[in-house]
Protein backbone atom coordinates (compact mmCIF):
# COMPACT_ATOMS: atom_id res chain seq x y z
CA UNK A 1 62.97 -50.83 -12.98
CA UNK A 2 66.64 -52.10 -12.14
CA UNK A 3 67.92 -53.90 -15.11
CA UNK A 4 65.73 -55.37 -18.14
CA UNK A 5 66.13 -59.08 -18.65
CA UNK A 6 65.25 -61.23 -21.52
CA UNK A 7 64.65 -64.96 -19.93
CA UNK A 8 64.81 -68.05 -21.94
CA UNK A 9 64.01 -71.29 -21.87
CA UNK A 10 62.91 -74.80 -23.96
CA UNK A 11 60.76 -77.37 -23.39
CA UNK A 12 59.52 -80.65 -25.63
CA UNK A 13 56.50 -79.46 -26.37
CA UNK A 14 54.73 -76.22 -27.46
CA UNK A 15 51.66 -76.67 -24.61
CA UNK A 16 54.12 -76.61 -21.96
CA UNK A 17 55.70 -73.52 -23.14
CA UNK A 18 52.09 -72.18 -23.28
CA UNK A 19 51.45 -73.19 -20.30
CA UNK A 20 54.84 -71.43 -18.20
CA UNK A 21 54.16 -68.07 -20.46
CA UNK A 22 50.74 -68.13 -18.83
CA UNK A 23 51.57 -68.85 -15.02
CA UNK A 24 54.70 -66.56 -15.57
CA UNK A 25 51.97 -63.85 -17.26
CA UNK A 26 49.70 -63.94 -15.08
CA UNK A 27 52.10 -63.45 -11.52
CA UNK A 28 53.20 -60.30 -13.35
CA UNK A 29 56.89 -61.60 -13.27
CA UNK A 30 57.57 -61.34 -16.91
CA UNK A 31 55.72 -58.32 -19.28
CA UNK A 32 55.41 -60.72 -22.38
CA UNK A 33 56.32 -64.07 -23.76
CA UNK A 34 57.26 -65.55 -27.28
CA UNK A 35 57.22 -69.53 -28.08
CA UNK A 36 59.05 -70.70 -31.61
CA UNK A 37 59.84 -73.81 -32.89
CA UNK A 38 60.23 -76.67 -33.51
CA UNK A 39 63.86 -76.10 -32.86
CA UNK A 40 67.04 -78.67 -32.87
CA UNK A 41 68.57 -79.01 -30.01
CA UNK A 42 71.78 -80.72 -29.47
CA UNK A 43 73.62 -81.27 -26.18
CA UNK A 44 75.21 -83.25 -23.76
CA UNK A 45 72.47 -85.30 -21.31
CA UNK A 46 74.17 -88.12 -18.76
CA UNK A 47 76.89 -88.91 -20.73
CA UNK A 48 76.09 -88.63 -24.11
CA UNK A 49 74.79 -86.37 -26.67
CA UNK A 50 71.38 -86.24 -27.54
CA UNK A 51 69.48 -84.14 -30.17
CA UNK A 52 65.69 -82.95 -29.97
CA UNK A 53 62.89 -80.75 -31.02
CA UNK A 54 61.93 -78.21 -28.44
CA UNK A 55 60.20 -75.01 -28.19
CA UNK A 56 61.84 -71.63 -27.24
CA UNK A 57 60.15 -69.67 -24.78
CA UNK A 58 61.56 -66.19 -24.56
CA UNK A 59 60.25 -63.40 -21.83
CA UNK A 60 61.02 -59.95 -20.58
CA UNK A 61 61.38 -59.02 -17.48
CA UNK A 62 63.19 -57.10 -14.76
CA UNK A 63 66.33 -58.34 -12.71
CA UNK A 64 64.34 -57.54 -9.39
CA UNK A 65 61.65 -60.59 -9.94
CA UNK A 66 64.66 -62.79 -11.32
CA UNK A 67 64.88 -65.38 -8.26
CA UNK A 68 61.03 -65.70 -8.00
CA UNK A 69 60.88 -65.64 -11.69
CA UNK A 70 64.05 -68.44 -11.74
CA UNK A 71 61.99 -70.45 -8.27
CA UNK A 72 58.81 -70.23 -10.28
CA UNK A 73 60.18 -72.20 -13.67
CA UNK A 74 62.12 -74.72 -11.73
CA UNK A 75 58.80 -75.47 -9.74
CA UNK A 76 56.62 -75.98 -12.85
CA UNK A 77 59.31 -77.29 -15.47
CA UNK A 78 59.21 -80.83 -16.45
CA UNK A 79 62.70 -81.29 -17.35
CA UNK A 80 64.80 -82.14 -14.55
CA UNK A 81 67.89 -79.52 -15.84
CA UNK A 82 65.55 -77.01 -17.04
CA UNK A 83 67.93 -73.86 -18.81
CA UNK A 84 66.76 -70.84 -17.04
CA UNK A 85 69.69 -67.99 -19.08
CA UNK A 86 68.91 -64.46 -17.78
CA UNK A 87 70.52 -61.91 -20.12
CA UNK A 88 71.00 -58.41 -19.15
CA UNK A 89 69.12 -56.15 -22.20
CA UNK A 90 71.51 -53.30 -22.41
CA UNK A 91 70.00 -50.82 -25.41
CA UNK A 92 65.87 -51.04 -25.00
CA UNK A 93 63.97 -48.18 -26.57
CA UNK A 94 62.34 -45.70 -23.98
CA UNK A 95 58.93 -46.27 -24.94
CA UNK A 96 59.20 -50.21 -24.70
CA UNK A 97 60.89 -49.63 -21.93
CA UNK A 98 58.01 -47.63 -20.32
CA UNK A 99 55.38 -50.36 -21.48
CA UNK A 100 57.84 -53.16 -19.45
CA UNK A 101 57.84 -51.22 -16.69
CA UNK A 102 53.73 -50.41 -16.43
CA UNK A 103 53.45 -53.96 -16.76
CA UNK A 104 55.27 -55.63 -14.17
CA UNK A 105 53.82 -56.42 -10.97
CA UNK A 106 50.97 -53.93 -11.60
């Protein structure tokens, strides 16, 4: 494993979140997923600011499947900006560490 990653992202609604975790899940690019919300959201969108419920999706993963990780959400995404944020997870016990590893690209 290079570097551990936590991923996130938001969409309107929880099934699409489902729906990413799954696709991402299931081409071994991220290890696990977790979906909260209803959060509020409030940003800037084509000149104005808008506020909205969306759901959180949050995933683990490596640095080494990052592009096909980042190429695989802006393919399946509905929103035109999606947020793809990579963050670089810099204290990560061994053991879950271990378990990340095992279950990436098996």
């Amino acid at each position: 494993m290079s570097v551990p990653l936590v991923i996130t992202t938001a969409f309107e609604g929880r099934v699409d979140a489902e729906t990413m975790a799954t696709a991402l899940l299931e081409k071994r690019l991220i290890a696990c997923a977790q979906i909260t919300g209803p959060v509020s959201s409030s940003y800037w969108w084509q000149g104005k600011v808008v506020s909205s419920a969306e759901y959180l999706l949050v995933m683990k993963s490596d640095e080494s499947l990052y592009n096909e990780l980042e190429q695989l959400i802006r393919e399946l995404h509905p929103y035109e900006t999606p947020e793809i944020i990579g963050t670089v997870i810099t204290h990560l016990s061994a053991d879950y560490r271990q378990w990340l590893e095992e279950e990436l690209r098996k």
